[in-house]
PDB file of N, CA and C in Angstrom:
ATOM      1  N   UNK A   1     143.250  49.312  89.767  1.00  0.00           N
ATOM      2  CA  UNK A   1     143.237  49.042  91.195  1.00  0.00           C
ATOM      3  C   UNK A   1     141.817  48.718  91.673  1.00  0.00           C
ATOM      4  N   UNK A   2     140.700  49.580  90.998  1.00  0.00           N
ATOM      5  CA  UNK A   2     139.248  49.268  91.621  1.00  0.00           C
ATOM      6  C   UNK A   2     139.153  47.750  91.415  1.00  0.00           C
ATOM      7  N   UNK A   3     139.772  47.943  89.682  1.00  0.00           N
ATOM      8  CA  UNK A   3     138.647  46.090  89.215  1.00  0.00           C
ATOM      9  C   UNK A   3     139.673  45.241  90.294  1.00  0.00           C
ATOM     10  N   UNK A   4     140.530  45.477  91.118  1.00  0.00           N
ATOM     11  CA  UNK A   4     141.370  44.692  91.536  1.00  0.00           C
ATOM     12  C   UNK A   4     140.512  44.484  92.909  1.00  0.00           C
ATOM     13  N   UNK A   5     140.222  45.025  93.751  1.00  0.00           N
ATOM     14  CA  UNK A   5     139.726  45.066  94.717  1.00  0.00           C
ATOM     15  C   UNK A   5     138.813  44.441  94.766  1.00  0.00           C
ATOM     16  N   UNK A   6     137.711  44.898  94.062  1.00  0.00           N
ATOM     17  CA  UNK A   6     136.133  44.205  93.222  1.00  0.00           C
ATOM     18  C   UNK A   6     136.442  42.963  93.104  1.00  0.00           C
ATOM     19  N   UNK A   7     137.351  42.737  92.273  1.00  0.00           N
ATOM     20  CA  UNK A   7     137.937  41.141  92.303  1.00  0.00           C
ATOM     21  C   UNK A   7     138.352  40.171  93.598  1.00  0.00           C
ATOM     22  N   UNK A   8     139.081  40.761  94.128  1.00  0.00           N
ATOM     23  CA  UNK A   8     139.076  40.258  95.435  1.00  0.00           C
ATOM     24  C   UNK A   8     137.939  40.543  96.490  1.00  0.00           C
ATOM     25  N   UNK A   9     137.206  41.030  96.196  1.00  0.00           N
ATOM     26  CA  UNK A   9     136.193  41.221  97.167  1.00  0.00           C
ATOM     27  C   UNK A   9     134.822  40.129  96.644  1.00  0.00           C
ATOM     28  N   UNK A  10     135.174  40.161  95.747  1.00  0.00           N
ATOM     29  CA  UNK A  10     134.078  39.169  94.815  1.00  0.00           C
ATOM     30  C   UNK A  10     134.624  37.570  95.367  1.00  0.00           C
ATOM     31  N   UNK A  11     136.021  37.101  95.416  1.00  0.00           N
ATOM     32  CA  UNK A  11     136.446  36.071  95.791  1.00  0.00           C
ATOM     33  C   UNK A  11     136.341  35.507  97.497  1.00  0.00           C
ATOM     34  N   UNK A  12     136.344  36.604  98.189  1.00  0.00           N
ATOM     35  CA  UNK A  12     136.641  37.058  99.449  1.00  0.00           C
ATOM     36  C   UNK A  12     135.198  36.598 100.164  1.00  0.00           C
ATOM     37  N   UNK A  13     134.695  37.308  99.615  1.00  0.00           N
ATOM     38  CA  UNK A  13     133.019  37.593 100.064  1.00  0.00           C
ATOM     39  C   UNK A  13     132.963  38.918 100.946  1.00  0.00           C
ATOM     40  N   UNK A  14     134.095  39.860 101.148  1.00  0.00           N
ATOM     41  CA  UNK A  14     134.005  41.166 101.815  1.00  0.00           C
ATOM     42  C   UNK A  14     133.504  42.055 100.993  1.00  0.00           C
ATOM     43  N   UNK A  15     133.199  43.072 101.328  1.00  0.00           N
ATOM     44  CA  UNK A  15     132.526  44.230 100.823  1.00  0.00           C
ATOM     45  C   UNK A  15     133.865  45.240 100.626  1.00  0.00           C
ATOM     46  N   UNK A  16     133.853  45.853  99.487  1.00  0.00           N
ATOM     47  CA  UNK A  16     135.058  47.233  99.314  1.00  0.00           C
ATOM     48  C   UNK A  16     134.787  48.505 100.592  1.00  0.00           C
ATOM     49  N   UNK A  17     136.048  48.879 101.095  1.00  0.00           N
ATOM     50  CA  UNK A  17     135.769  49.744 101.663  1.00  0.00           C
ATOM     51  C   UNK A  17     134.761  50.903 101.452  1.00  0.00           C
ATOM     52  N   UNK A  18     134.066  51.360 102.569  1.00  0.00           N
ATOM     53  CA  UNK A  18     133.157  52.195 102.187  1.00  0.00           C
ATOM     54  C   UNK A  18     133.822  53.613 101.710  1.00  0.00           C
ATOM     55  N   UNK A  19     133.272  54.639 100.849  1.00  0.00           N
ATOM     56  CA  UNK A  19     134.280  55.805 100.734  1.00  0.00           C
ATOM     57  C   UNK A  19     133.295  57.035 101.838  1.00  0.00           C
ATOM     58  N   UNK A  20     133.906  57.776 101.552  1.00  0.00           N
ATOM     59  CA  UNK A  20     133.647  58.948 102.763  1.00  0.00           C
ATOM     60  C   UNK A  20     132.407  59.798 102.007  1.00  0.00           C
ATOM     61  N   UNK A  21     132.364  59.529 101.012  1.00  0.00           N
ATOM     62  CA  UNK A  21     130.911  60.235  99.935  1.00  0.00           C
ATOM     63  C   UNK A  21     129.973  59.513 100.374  1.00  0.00           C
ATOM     64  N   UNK A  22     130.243  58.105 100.649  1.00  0.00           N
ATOM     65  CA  UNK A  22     129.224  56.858 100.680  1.00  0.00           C
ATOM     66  C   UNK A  22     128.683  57.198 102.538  1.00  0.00           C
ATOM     67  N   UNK A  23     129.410  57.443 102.936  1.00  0.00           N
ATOM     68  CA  UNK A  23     129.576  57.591 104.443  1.00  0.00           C
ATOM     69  C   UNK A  23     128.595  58.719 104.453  1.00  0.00           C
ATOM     70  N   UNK A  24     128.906  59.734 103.798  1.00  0.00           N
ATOM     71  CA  UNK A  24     128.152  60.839 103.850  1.00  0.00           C
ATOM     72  C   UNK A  24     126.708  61.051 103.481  1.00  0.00           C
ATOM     73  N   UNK A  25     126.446  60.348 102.421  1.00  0.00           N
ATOM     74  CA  UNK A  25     125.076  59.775 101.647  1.00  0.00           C
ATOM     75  C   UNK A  25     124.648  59.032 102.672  1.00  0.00           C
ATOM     76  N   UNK A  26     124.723  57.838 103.195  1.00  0.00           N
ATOM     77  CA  UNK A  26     124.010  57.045 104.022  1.00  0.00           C
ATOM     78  C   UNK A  26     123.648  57.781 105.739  1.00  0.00           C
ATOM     79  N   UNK A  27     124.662  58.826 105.821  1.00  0.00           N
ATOM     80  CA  UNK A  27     124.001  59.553 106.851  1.00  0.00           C
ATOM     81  C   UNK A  27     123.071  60.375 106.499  1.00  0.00           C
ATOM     82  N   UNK A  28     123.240  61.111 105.830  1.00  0.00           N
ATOM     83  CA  UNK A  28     121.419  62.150 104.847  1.00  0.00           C
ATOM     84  C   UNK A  28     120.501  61.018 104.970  1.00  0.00           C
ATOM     85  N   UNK A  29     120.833  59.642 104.059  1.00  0.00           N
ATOM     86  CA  UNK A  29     119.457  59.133 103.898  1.00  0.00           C
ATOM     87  C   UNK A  29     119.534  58.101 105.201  1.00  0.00           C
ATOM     88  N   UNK A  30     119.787  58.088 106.571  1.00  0.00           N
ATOM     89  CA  UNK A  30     119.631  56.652 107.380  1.00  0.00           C
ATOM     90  C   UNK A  30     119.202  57.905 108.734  1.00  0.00           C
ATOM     91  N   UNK A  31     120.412  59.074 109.003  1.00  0.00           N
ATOM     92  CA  UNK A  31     120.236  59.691 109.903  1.00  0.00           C
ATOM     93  C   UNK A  31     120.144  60.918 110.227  1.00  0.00           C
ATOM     94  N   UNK A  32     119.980  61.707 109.124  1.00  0.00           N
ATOM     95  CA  UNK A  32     119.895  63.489 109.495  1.00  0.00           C
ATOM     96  C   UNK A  32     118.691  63.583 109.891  1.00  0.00           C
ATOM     97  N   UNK A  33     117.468  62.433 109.153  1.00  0.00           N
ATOM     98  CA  UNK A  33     115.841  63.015 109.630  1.00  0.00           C
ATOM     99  C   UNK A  33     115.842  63.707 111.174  1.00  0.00           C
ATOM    100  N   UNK A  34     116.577  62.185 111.530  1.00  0.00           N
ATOM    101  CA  UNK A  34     116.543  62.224 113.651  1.00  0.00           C
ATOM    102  C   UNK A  34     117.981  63.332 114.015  1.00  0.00           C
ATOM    103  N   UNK A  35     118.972  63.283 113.543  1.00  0.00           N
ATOM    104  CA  UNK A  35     119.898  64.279 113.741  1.00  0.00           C
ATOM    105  C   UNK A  35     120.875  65.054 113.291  1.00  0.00           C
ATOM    106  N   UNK A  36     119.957  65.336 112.082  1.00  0.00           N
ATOM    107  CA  UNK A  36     120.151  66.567 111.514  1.00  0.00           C
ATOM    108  C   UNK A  36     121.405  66.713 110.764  1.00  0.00           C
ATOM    109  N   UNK A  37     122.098  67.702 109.657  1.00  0.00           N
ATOM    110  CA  UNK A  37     123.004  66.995 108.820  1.00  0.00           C
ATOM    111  C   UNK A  37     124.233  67.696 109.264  1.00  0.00           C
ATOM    112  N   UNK A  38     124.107  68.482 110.336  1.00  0.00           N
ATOM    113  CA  UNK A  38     125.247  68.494 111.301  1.00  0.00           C
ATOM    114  C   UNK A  38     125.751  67.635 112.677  1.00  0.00           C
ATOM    115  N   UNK A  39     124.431  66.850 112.636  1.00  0.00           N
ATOM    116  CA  UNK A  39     124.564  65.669 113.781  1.00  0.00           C
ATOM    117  C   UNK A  39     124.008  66.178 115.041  1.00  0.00           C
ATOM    118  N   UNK A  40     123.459  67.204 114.836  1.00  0.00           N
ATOM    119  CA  UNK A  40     123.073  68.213 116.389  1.00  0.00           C
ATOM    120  C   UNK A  40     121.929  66.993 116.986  1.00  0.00           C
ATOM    121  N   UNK A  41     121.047  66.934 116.263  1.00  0.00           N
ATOM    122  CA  UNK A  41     119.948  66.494 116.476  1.00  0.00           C
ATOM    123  C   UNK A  41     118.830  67.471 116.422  1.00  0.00           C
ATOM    124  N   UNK A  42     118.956  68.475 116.310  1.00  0.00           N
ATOM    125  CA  UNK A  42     118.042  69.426 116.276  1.00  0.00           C
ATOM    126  C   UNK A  42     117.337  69.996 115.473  1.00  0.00           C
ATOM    127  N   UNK A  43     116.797  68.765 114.812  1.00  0.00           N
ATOM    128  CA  UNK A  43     115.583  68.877 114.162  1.00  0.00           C
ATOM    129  C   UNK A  43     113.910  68.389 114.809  1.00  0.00           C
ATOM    130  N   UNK A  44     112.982  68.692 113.786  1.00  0.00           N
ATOM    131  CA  UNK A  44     111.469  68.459 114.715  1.00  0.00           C
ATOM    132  C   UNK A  44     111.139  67.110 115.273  1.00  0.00           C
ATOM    133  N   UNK A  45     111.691  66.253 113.975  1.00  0.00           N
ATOM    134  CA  UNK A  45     111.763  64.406 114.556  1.00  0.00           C
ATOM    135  C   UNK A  45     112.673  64.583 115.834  1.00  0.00           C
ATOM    136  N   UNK A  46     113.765  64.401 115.693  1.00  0.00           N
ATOM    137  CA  UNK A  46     115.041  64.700 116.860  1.00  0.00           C
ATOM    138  C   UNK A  46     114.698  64.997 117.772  1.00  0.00           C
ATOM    139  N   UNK A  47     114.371  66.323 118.086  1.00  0.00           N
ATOM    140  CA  UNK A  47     113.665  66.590 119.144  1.00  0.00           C
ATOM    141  C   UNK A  47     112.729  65.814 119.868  1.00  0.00           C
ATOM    142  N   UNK A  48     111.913  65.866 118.895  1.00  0.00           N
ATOM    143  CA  UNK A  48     110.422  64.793 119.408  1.00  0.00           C
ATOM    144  C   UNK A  48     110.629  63.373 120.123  1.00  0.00           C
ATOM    145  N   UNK A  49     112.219  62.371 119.727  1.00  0.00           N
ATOM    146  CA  UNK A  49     112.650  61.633 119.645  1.00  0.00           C
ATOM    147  C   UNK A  49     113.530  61.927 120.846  1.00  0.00           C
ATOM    148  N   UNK A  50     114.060  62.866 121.222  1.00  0.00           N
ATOM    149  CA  UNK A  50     114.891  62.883 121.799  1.00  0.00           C
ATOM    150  C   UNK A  50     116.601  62.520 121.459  1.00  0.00           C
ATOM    151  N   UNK A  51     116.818  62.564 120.101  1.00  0.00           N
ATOM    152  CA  UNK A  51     118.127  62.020 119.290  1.00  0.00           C
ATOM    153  C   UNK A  51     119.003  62.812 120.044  1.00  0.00           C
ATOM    154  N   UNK A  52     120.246  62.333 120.196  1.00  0.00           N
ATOM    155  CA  UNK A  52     121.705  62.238 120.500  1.00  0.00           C
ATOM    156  C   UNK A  52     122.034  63.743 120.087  1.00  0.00           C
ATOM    157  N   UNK A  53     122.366  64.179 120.143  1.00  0.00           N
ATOM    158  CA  UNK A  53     123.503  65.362 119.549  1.00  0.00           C
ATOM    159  C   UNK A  53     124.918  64.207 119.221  1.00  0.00           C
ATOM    160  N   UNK A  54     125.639  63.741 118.310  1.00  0.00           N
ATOM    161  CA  UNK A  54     125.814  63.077 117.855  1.00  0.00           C
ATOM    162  C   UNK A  54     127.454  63.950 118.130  1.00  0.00           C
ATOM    163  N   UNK A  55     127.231  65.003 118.067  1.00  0.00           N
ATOM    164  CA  UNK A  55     128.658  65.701 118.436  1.00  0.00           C
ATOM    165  C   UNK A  55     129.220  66.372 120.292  1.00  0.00           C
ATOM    166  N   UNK A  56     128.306  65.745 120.926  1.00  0.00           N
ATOM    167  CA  UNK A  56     128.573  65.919 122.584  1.00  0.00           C
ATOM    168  C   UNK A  56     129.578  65.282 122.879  1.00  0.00           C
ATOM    169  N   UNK A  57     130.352  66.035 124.134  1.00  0.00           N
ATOM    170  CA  UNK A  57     130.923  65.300 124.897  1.00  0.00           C
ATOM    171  C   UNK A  57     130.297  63.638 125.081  1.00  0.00           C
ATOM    172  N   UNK A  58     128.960  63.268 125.552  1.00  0.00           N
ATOM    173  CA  UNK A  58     128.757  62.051 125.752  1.00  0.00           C
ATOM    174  C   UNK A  58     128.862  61.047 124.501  1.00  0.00           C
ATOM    175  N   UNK A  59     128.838  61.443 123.451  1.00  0.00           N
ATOM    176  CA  UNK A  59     129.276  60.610 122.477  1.00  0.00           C
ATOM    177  C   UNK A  59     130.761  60.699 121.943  1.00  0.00           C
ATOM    178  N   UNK A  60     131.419  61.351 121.974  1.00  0.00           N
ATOM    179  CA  UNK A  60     132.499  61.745 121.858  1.00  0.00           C
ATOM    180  C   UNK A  60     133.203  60.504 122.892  1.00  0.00           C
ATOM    181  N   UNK A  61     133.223  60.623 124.181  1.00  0.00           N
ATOM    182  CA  UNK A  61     133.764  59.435 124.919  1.00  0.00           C
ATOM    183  C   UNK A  61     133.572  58.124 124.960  1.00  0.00           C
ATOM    184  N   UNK A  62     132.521  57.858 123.770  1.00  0.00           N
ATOM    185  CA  UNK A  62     132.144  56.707 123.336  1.00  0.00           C
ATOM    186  C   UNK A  62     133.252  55.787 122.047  1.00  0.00           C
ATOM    187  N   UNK A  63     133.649  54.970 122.602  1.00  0.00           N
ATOM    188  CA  UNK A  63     134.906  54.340 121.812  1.00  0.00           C
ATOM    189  C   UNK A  63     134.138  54.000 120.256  1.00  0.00           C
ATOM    190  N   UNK A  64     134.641  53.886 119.365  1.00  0.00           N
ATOM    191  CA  UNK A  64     134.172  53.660 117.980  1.00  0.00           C
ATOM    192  C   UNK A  64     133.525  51.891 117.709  1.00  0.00           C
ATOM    193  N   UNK A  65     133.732  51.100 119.111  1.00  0.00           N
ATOM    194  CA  UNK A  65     133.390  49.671 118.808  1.00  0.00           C
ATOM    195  C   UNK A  65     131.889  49.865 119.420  1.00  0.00           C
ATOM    196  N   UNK A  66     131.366  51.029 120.389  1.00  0.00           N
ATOM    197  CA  UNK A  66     130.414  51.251 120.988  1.00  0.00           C
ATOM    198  C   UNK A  66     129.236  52.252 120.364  1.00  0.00           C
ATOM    199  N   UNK A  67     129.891  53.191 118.825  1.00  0.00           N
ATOM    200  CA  UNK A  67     128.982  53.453 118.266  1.00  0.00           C
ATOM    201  C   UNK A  67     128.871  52.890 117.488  1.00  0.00           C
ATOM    202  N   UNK A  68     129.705  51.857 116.909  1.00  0.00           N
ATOM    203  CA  UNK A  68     129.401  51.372 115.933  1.00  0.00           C
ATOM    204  C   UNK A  68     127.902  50.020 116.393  1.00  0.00           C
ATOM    205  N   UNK A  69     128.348  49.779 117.948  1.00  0.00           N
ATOM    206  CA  UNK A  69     126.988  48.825 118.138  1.00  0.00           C
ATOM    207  C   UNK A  69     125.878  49.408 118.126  1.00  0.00           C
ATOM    208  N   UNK A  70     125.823  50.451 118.175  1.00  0.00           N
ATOM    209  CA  UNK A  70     124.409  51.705 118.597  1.00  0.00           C
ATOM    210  C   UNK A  70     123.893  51.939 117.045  1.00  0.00           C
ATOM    211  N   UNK A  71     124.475  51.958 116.381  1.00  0.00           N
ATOM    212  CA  UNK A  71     124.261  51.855 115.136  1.00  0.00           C
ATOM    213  C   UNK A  71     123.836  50.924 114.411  1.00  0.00           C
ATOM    214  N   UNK A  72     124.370  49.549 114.633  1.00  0.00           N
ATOM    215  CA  UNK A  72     123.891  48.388 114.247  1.00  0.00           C
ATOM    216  C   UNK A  72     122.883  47.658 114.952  1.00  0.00           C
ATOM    217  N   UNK A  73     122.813  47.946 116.298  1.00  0.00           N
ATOM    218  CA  UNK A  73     121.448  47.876 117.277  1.00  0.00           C
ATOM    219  C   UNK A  73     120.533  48.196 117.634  1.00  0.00           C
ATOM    220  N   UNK A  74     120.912  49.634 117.505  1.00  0.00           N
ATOM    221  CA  UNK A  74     119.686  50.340 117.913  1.00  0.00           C
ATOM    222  C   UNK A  74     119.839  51.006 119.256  1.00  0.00           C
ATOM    223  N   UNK A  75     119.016  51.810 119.488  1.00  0.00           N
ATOM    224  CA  UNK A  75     118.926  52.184 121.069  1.00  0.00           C
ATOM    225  C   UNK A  75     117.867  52.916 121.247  1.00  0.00           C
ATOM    226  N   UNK A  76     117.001  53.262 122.313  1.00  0.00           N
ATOM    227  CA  UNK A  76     115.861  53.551 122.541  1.00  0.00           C
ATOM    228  C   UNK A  76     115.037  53.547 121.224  1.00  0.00           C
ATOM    229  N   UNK A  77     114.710  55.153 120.884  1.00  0.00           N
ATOM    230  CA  UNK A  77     113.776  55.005 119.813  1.00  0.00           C
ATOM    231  C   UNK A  77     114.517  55.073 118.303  1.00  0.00           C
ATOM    232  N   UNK A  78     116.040  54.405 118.066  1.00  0.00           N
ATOM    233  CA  UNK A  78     116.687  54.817 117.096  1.00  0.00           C
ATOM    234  C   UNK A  78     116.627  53.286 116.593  1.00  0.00           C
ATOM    235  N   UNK A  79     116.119  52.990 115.362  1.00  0.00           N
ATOM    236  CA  UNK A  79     116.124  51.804 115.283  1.00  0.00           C
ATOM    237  C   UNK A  79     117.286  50.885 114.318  1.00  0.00           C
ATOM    238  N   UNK A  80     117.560  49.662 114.572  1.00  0.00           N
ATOM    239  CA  UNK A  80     119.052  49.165 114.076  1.00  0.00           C
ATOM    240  C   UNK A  80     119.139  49.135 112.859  1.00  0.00           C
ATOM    241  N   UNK A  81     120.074  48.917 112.305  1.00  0.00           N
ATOM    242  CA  UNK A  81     121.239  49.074 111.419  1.00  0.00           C
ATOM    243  C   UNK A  81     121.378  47.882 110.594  1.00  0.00           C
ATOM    244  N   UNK A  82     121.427  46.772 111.310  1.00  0.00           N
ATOM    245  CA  UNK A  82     122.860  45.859 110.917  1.00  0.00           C
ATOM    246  C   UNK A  82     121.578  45.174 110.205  1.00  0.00           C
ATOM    247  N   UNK A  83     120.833  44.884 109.470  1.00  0.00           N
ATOM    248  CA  UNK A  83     120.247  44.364 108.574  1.00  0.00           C
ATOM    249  C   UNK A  83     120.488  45.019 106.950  1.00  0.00           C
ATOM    250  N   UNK A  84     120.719  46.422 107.056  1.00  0.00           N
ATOM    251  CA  UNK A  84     120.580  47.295 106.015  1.00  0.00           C
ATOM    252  C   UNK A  84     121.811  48.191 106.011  1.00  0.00           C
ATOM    253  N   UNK A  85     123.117  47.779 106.537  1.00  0.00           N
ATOM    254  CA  UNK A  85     124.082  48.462 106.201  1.00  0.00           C
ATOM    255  C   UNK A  85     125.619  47.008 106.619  1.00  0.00           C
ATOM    256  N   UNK A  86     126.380  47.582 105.623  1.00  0.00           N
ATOM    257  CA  UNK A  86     127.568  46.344 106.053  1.00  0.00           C
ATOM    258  C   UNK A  86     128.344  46.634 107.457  1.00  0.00           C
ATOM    259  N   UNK A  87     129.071  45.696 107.693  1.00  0.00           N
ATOM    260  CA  UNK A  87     130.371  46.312 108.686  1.00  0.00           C
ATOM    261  C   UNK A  87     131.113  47.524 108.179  1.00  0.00           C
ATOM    262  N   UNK A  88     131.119  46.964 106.932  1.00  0.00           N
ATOM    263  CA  UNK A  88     132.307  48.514 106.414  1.00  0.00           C
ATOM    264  C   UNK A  88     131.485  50.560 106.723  1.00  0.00           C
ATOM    265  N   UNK A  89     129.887  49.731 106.193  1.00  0.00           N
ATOM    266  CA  UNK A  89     129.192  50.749 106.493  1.00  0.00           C
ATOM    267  C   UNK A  89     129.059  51.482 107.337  1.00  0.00           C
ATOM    268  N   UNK A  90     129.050  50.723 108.100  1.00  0.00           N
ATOM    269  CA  UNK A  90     128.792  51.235 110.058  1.00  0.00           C
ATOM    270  C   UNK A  90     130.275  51.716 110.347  1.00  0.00           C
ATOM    271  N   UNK A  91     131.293  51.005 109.978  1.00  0.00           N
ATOM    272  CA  UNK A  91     132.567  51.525 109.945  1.00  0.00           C
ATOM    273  C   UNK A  91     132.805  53.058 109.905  1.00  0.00           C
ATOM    274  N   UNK A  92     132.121  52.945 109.013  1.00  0.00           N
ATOM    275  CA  UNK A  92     132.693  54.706 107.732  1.00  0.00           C
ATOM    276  C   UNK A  92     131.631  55.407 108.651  1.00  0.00           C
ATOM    277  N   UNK A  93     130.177  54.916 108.767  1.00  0.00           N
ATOM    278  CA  UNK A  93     129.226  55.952 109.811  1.00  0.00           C
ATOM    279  C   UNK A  93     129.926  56.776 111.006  1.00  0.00           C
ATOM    280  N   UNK A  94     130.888  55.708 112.175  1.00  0.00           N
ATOM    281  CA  UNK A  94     131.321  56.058 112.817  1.00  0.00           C
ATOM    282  C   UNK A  94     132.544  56.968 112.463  1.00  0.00           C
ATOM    283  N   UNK A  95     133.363  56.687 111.799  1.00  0.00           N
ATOM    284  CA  UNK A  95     134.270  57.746 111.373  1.00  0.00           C
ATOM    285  C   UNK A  95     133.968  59.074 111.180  1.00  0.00           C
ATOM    286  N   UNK A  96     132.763  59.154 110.019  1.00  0.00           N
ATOM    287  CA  UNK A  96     131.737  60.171 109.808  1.00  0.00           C
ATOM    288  C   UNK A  96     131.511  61.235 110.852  1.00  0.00           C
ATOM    289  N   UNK A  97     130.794  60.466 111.870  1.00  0.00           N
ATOM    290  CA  UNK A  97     130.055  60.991 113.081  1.00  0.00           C
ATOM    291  C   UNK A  97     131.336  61.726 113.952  1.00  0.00           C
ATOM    292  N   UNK A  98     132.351  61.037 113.676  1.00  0.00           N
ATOM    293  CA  UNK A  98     133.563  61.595 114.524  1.00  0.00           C
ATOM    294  C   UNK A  98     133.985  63.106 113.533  1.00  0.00           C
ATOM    295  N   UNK A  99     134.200  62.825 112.691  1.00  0.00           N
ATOM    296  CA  UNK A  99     134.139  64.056 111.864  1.00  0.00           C
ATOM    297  C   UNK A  99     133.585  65.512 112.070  1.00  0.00           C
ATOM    298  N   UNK A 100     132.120  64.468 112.554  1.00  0.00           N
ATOM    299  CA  UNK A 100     130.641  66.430 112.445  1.00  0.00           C
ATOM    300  C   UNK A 100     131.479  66.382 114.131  1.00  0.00           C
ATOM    301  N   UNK A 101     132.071  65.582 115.263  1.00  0.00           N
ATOM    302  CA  UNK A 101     132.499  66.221 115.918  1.00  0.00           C
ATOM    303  C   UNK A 101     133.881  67.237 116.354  1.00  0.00           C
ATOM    304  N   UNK A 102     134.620  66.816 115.112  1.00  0.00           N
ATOM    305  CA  UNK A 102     135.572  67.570 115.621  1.00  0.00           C
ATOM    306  C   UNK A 102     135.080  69.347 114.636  1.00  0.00           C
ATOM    307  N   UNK A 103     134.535  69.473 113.900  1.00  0.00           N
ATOM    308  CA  UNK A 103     133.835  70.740 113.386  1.00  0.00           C
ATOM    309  C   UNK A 103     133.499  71.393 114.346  1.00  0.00           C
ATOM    310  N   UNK A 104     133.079  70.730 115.203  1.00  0.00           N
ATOM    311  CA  UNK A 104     132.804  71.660 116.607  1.00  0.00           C
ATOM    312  C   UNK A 104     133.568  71.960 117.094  1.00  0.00           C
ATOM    313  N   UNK A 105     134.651  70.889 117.470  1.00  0.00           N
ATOM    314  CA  UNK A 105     135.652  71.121 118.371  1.00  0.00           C
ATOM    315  C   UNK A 105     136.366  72.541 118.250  1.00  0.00           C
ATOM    316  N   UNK A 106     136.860  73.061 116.624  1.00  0.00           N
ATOM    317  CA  UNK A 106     137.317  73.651 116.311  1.00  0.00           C
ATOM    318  C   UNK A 106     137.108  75.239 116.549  1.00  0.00           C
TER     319      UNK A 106
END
């Protein structure tokens, strides 16, 4: 099934879905510095930065087409994305991020 995908993705020119390990890795290395590997933000950069709590109500009401632009854009001092990660990437980020919020929820 992989080489199948690979194959079609090779023909396609799309990228294989991202997996949720991959999702998880690219948040350690793109975004825990600024908010932390529960998404709080509450670390010394973060702080300093002023980063998101990534699991608030105010992001939380943020539709997934709107973090996914914040991600690929940028916003204040968080800088963009979409040079160094795919659609699928930013995809799985946002899913991710929805994730460290419902841990809270709970």
């Amino acid at each position: 099934m992989l080489v199948l995908l690979t194959a079609v993705c090779a023909v396609t020119g799309n990228a294989p879905p991202a997996s949720g390990n991959e999702a998880a890795s690219n948040f350690k290395l793109r975004c825990s510095s600024c908010h932390g590997l529960n998404g709080s933000g509450d670390t010394s950069l973060g702080k300093t930065l002023k980063a998101a709590d990534l699991r608030s109500p105010e992001v939380r009401k943020q539709t997934d087409a709107q973090l996914a632009q914040v991600i690929a854009n940028g916003r204040n001092n968080m800088p963009p994305f979409v040079n160094s990660l795919t659609r699928e990437e930013v995809r799985a980020l946002v899913a991710y991020i929805r994730k460290l919020a419902e841990k809270v929820q709970k």
